[in-house]
C-alpha atoms as a PDB file:
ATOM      1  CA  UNK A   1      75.672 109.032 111.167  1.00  0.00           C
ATOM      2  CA  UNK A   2      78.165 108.091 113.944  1.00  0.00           C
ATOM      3  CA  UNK A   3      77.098 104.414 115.693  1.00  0.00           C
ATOM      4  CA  UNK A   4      79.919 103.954 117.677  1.00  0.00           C
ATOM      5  CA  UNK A   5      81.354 100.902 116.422  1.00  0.00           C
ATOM      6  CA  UNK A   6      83.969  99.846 114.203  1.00  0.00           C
ATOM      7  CA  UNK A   7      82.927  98.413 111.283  1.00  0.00           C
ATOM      8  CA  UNK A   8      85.910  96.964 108.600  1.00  0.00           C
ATOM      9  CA  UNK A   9      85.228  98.255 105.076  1.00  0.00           C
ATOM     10  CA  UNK A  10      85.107  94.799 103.437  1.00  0.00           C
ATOM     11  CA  UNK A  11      82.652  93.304 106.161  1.00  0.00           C
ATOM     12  CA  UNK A  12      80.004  94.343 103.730  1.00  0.00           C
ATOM     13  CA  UNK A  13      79.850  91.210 102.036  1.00  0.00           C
ATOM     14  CA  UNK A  14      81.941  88.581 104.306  1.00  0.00           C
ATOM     15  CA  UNK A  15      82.224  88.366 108.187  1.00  0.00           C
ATOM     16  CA  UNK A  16      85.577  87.823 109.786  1.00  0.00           C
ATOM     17  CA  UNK A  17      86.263  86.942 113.275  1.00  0.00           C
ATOM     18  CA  UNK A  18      87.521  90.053 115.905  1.00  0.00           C
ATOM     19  CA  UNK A  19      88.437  90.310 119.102  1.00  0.00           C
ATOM     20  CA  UNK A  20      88.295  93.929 121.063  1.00  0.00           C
ATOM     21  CA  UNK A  21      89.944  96.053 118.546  1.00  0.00           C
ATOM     22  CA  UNK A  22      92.371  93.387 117.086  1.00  0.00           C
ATOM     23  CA  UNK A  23      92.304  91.596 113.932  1.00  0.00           C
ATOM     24  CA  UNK A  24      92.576  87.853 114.020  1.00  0.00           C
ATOM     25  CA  UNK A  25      94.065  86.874 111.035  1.00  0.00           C
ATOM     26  CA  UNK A  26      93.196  83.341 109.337  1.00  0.00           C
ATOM     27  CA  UNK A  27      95.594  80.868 110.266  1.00  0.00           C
ATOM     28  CA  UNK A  28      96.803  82.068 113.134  1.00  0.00           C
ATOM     29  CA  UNK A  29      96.044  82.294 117.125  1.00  0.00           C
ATOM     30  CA  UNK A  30      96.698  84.455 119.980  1.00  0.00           C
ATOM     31  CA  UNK A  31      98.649  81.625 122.106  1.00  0.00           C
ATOM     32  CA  UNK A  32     100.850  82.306 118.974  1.00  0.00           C
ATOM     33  CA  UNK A  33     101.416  85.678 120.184  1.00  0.00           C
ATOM     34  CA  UNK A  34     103.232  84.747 123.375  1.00  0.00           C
ATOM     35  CA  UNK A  35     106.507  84.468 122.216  1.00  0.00           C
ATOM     36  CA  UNK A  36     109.198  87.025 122.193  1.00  0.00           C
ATOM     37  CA  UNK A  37     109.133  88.890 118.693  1.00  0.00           C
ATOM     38  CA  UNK A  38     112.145  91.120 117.859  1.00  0.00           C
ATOM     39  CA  UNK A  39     112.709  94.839 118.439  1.00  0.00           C
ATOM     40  CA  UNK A  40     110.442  96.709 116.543  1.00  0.00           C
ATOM     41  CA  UNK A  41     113.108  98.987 115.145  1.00  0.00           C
ATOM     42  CA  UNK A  42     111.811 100.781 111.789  1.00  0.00           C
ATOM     43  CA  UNK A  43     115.440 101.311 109.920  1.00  0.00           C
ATOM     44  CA  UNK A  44     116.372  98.191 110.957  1.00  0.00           C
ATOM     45  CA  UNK A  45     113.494  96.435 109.214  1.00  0.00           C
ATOM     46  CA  UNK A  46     113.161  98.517 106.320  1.00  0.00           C
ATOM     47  CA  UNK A  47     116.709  97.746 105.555  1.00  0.00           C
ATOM     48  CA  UNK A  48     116.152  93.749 105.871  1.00  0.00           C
ATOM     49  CA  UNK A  49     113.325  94.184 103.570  1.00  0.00           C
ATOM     50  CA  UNK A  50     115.233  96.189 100.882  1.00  0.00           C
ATOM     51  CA  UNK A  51     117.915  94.176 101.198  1.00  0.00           C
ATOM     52  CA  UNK A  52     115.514  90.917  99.186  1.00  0.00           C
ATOM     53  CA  UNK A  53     116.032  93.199  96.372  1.00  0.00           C
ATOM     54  CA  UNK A  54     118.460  91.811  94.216  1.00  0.00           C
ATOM     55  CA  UNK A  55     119.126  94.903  91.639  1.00  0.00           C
ATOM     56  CA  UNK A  56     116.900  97.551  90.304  1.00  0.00           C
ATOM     57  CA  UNK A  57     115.036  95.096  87.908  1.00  0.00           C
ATOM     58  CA  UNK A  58     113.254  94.002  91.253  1.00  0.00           C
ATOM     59  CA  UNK A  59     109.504  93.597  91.559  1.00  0.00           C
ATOM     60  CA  UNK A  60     110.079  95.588  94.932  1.00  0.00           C
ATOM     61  CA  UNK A  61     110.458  98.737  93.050  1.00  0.00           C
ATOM     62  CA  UNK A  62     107.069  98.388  91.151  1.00  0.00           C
ATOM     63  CA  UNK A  63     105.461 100.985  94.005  1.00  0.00           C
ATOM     64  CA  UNK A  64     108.177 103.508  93.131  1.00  0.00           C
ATOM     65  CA  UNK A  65     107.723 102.982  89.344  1.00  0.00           C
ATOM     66  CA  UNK A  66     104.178 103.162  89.649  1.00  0.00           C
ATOM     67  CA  UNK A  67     103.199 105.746  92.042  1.00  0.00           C
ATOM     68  CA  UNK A  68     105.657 108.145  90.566  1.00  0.00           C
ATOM     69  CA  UNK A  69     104.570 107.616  87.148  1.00  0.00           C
ATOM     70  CA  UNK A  70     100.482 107.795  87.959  1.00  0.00           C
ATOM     71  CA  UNK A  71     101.634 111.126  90.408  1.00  0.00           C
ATOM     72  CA  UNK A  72     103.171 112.695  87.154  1.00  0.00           C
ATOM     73  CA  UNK A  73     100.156 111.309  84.724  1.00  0.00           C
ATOM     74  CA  UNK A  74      97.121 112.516  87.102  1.00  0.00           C
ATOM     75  CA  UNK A  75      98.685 115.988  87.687  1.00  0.00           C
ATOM     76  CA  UNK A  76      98.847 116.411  83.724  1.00  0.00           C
ATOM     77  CA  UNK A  77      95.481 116.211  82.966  1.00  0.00           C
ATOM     78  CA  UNK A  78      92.826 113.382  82.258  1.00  0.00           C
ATOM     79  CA  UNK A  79      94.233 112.579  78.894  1.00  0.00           C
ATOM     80  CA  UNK A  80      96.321 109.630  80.564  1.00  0.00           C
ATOM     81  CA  UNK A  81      94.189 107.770  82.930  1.00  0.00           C
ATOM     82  CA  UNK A  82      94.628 105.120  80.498  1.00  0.00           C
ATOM     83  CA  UNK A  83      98.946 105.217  81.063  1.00  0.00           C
ATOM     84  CA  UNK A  84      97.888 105.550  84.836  1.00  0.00           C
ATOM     85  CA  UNK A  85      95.924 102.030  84.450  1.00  0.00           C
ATOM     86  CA  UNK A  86      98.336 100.629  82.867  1.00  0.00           C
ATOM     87  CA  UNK A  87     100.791 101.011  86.055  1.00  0.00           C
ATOM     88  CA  UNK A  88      98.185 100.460  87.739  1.00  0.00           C
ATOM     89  CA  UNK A  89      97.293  97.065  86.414  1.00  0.00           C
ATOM     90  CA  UNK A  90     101.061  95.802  87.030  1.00  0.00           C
ATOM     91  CA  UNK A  91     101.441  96.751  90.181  1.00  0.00           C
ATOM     92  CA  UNK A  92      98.739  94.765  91.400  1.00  0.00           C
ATOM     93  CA  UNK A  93     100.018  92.410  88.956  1.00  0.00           C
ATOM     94  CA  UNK A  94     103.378  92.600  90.667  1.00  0.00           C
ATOM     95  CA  UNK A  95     102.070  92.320  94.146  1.00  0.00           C
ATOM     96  CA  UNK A  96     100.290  89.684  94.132  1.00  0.00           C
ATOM     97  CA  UNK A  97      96.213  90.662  93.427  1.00  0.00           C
ATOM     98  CA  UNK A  98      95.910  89.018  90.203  1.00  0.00           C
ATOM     99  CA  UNK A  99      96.679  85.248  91.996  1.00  0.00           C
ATOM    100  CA  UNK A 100      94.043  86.322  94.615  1.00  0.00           C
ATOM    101  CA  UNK A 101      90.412  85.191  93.917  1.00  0.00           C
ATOM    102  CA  UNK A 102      89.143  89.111  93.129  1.00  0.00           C
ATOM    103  CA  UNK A 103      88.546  88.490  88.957  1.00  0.00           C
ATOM    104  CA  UNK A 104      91.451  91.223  88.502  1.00  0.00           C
ATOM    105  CA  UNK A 105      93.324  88.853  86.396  1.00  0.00           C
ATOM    106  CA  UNK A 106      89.902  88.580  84.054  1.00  0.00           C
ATOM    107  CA  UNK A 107      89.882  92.168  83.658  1.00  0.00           C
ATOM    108  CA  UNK A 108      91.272  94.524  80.918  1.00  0.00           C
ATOM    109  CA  UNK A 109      92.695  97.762  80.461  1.00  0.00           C
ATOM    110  CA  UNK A 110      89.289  99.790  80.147  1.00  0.00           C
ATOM    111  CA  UNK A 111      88.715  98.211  83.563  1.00  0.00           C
ATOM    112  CA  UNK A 112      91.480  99.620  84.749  1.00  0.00           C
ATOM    113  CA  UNK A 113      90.932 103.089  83.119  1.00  0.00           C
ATOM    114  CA  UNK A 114      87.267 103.142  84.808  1.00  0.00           C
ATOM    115  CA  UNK A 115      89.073 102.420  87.805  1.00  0.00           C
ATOM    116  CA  UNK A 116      91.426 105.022  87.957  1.00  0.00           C
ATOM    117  CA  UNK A 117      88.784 107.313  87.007  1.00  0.00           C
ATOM    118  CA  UNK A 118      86.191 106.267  89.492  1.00  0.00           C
ATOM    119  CA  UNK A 119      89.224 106.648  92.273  1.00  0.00           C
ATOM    120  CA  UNK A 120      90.902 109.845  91.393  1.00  0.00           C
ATOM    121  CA  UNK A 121      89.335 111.607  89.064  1.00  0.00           C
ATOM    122  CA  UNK A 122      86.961 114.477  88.813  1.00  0.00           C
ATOM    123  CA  UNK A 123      84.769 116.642  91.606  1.00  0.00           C
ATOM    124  CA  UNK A 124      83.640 113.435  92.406  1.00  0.00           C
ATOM    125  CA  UNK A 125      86.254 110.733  92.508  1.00  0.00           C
ATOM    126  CA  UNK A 126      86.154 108.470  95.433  1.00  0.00           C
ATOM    127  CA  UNK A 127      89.497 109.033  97.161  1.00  0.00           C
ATOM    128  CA  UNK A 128      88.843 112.398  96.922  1.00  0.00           C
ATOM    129  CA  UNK A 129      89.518 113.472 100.409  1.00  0.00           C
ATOM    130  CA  UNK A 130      92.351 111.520 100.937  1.00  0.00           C
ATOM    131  CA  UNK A 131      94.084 113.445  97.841  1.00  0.00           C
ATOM    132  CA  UNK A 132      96.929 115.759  97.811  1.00  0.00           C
ATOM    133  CA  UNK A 133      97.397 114.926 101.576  1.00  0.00           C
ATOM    134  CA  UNK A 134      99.944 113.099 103.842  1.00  0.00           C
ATOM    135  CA  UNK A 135      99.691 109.950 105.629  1.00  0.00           C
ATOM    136  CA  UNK A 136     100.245 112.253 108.584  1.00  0.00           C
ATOM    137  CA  UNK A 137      97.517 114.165 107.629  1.00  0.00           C
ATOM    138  CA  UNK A 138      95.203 111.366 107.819  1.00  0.00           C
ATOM    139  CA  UNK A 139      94.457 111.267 111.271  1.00  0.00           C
ATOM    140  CA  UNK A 140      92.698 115.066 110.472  1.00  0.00           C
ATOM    141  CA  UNK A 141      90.276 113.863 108.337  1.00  0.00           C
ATOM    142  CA  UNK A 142      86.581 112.600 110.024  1.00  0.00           C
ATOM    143  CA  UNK A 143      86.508 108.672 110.176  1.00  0.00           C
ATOM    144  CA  UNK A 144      83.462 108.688 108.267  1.00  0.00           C
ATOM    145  CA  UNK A 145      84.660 110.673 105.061  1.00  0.00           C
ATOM    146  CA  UNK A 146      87.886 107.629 105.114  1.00  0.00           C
ATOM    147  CA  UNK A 147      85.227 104.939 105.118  1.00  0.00           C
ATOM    148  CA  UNK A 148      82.437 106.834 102.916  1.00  0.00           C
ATOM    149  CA  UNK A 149      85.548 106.886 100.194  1.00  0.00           C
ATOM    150  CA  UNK A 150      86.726 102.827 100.587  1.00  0.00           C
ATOM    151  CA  UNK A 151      83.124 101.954 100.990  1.00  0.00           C
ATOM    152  CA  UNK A 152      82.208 103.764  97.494  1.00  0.00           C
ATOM    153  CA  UNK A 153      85.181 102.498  96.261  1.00  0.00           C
ATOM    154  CA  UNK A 154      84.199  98.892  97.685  1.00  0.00           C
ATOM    155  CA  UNK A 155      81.123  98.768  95.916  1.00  0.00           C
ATOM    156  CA  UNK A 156      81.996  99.826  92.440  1.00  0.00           C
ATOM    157  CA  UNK A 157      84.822  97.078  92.640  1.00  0.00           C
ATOM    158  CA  UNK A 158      81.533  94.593  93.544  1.00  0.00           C
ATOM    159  CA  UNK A 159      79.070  96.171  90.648  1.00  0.00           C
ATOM    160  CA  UNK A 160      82.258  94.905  88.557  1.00  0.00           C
ATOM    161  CA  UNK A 161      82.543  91.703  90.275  1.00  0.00           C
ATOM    162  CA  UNK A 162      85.384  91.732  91.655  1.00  0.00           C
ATOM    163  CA  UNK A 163      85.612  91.735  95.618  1.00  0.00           C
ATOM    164  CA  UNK A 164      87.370  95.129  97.479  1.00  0.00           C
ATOM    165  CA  UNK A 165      89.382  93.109 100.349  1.00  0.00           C
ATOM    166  CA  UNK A 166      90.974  95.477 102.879  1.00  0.00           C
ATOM    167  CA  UNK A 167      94.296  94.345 100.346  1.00  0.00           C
ATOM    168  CA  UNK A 168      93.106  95.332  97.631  1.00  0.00           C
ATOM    169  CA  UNK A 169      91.609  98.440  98.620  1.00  0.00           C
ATOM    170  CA  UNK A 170      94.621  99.648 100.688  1.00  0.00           C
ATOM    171  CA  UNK A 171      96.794  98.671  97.603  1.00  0.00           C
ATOM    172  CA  UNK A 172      95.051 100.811  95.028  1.00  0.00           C
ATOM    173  CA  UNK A 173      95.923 103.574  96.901  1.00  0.00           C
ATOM    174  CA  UNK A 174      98.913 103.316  98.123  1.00  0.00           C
ATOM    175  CA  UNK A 175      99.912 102.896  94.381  1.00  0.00           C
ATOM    176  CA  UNK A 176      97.525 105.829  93.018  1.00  0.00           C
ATOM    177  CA  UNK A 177      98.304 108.427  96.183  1.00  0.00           C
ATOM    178  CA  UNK A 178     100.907 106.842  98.170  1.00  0.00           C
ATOM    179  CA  UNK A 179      99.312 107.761 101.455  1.00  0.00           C
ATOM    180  CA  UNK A 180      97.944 104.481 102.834  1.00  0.00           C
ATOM    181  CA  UNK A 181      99.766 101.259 103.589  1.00  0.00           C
ATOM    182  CA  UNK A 182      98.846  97.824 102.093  1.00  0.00           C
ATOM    183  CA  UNK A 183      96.999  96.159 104.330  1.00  0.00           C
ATOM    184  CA  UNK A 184      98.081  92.230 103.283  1.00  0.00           C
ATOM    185  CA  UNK A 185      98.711  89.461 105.794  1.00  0.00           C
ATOM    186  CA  UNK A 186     102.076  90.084 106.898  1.00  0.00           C
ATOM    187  CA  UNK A 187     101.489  93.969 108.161  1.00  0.00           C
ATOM    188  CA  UNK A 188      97.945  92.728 109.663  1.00  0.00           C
ATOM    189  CA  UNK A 189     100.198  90.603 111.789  1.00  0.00           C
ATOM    190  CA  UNK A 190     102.730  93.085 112.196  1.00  0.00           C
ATOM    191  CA  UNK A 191     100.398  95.216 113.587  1.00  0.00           C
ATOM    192  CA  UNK A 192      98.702  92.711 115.821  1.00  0.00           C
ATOM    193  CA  UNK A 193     102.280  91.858 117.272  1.00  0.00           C
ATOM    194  CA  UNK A 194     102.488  96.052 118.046  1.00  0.00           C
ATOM    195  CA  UNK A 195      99.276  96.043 119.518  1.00  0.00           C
ATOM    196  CA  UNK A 196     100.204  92.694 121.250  1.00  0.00           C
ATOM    197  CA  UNK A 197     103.241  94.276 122.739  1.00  0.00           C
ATOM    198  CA  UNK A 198     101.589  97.516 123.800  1.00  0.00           C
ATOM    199  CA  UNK A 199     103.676  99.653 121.181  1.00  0.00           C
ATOM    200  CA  UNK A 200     100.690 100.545 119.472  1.00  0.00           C
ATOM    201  CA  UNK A 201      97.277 101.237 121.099  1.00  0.00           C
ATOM    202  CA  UNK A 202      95.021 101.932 118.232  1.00  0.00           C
ATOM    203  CA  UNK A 203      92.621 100.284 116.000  1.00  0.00           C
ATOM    204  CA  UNK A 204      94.213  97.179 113.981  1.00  0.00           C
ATOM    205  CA  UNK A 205      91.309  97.062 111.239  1.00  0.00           C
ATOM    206  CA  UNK A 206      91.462  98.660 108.015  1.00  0.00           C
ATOM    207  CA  UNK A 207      88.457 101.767 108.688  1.00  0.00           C
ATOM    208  CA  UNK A 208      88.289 105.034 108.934  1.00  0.00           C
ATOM    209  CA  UNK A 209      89.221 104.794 112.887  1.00  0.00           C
ATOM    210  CA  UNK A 210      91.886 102.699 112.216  1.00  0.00           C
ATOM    211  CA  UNK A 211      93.418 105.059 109.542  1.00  0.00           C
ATOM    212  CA  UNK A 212      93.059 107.530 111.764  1.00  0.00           C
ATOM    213  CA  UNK A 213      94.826 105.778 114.717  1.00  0.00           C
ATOM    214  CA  UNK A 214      97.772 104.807 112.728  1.00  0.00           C
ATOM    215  CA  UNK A 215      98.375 108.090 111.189  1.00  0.00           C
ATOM    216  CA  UNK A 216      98.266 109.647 114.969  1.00  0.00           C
ATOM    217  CA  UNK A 217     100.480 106.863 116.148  1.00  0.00           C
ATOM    218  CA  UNK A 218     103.251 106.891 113.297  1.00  0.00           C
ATOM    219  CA  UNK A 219     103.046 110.454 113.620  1.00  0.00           C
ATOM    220  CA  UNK A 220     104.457 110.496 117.330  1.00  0.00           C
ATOM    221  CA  UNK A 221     107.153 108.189 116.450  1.00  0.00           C
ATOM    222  CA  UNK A 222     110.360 108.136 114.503  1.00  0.00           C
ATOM    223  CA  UNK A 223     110.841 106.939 110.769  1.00  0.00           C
ATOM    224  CA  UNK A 224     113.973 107.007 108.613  1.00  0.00           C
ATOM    225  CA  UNK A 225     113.792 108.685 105.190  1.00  0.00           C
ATOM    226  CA  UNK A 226     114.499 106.112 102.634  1.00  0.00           C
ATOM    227  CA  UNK A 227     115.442 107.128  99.246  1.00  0.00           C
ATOM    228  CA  UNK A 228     114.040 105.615  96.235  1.00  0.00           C
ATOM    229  CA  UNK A 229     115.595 102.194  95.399  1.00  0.00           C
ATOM    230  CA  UNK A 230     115.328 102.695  91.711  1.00  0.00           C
ATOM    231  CA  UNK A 231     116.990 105.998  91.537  1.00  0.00           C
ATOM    232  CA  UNK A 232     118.187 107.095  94.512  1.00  0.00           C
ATOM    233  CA  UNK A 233     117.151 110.535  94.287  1.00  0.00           C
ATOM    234  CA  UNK A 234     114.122 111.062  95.841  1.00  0.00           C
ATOM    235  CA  UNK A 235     112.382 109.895  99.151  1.00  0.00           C
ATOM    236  CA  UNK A 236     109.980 107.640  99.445  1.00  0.00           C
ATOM    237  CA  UNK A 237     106.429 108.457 101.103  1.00  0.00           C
ATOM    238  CA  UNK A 238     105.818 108.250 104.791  1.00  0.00           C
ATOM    239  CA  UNK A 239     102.981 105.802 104.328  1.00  0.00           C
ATOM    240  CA  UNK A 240     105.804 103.262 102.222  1.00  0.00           C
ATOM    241  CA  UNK A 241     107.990 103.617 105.168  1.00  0.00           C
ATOM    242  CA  UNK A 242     105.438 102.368 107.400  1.00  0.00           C
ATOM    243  CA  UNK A 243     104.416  99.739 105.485  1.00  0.00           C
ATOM    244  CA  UNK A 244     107.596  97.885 104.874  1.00  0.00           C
ATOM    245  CA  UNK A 245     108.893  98.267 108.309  1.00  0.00           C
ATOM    246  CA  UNK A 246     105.534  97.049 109.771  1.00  0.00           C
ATOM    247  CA  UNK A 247     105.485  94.265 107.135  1.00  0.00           C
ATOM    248  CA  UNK A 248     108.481  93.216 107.719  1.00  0.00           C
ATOM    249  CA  UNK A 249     108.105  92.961 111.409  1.00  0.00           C
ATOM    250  CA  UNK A 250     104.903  90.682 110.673  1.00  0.00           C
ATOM    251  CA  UNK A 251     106.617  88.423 108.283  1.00  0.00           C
ATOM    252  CA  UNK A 252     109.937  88.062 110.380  1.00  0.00           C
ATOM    253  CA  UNK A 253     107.606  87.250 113.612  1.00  0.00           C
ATOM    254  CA  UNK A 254     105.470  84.675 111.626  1.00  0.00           C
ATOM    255  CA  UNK A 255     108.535  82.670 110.997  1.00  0.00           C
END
């Protein structure tokens, strides 16, 4: 049923602090936000943050590895959920969820089967609605079928202990459907900076609404195509655009 109000997937088991539609992240403070941050120019800060890449061996490139190996695997048939885990396990691995305190790092690969099954597979799965679509295409789905699908998702991480942060959920599927950017630190504040500067009017927290808003929003604006880093022959998705140019743009304004 519709209420009205914005309520962040992961709120279910800890409170954060908010303010209007904004996120306050930990550690850091309006006043903060008073300074002049740079242009938000998207090619310009997707090619800074490429450019920490050193060659193709680079933990950067785990998304393309992973999402275009679990794309091929799901599409074949549910014979290789367990290959699909298994890039799904590293790239969390790789960016940075098994240092965080959600138990991934105590989990194994049947965890990570279940997982993949729960999420994508089957009349049932739990990202179900956001599958075979674009980020674009987000902003056409109803907010409450986006938060019905983190929120199922959210509690089958918790009935396996481990706790489904707006991170961690955003990151499973940006690797597993490539439609959704990760919402870590540095692209919370990214965003907060946009919203700061009036650039972006939307919803900052990672819900259904706030999906929606961004998809709307990025969907008005210009984005470069970037082609894969590790073999330069295909593009990367919209919603991998978005969030390394948005990253970047919280991580260069944090300095």
């Amino acid at each position: 049923m519709r209420t009205g109000r914005v309520i962040p997937i992961s709120d279910r088991l800890h409170a954060r602090t908010y303010s209007g539609a904004g996120l306050r992240v930990p550690g850091d403070s309006y006043s903060s936000l008073t300074g002049t941050a740079m242009r938000f120019d998207p090619r310009q800060l997707v090619r800074r943050y490429r450019a920490s890449a050193i060659d193709i061996f680079s933990s950067q490139y785990q998304f393309e590895l992973t999402y275009g190996s679990v794309s091929a695997l799901l599409s074949s048939g549910r014979s290789n959920e367990r290959q699909a885990a298994l890039w799904l396990s590293s790239f969390l691995a790789h960016w940075g969820m098994f240092r965080a305190s959600s138990q991934l790092r105590h989990k194994n690969t049947l965890f990570f089967e279940a997982l993949v099954r729960f999420s994508v597979s089957g009349k049932r799965a739990a990202l179900k609605p956001l599958m075979s679509i674009s980020f674009e295409e987000l902003s056409t789905l109803h907010e409450e079928q986006l938060d019905e699908s983190f929120c199922r998702l959210y509690d089958w991480l918790a009935e396996h202990d481990v706790t489904g942060t707006d991170t961690l959920l955003s990151k499973i599927a940006l690797a597993l459907l490539g439609n959704v950017p990760a919402y870590d630190r540095n692209f919370k504040r990214g965003l907060q900076l946009l919203a700061f500067e009036r650039k972006y009017r939307g919803v900052q927290k990672f819900c259904g609404r706030g999906l929606r808003d961004l998809s709307k929003w990025a969907s008005s604006r210009k984005w470069p195509r970037v082609l894969w880093g590790s073999d330069g022959r295909r593009y990367l998705p919209r919603a991998r655009v978005i969030d390394m140019a948005i990253f970047q743009f919280g991580a260069e304004n944090s300095r």
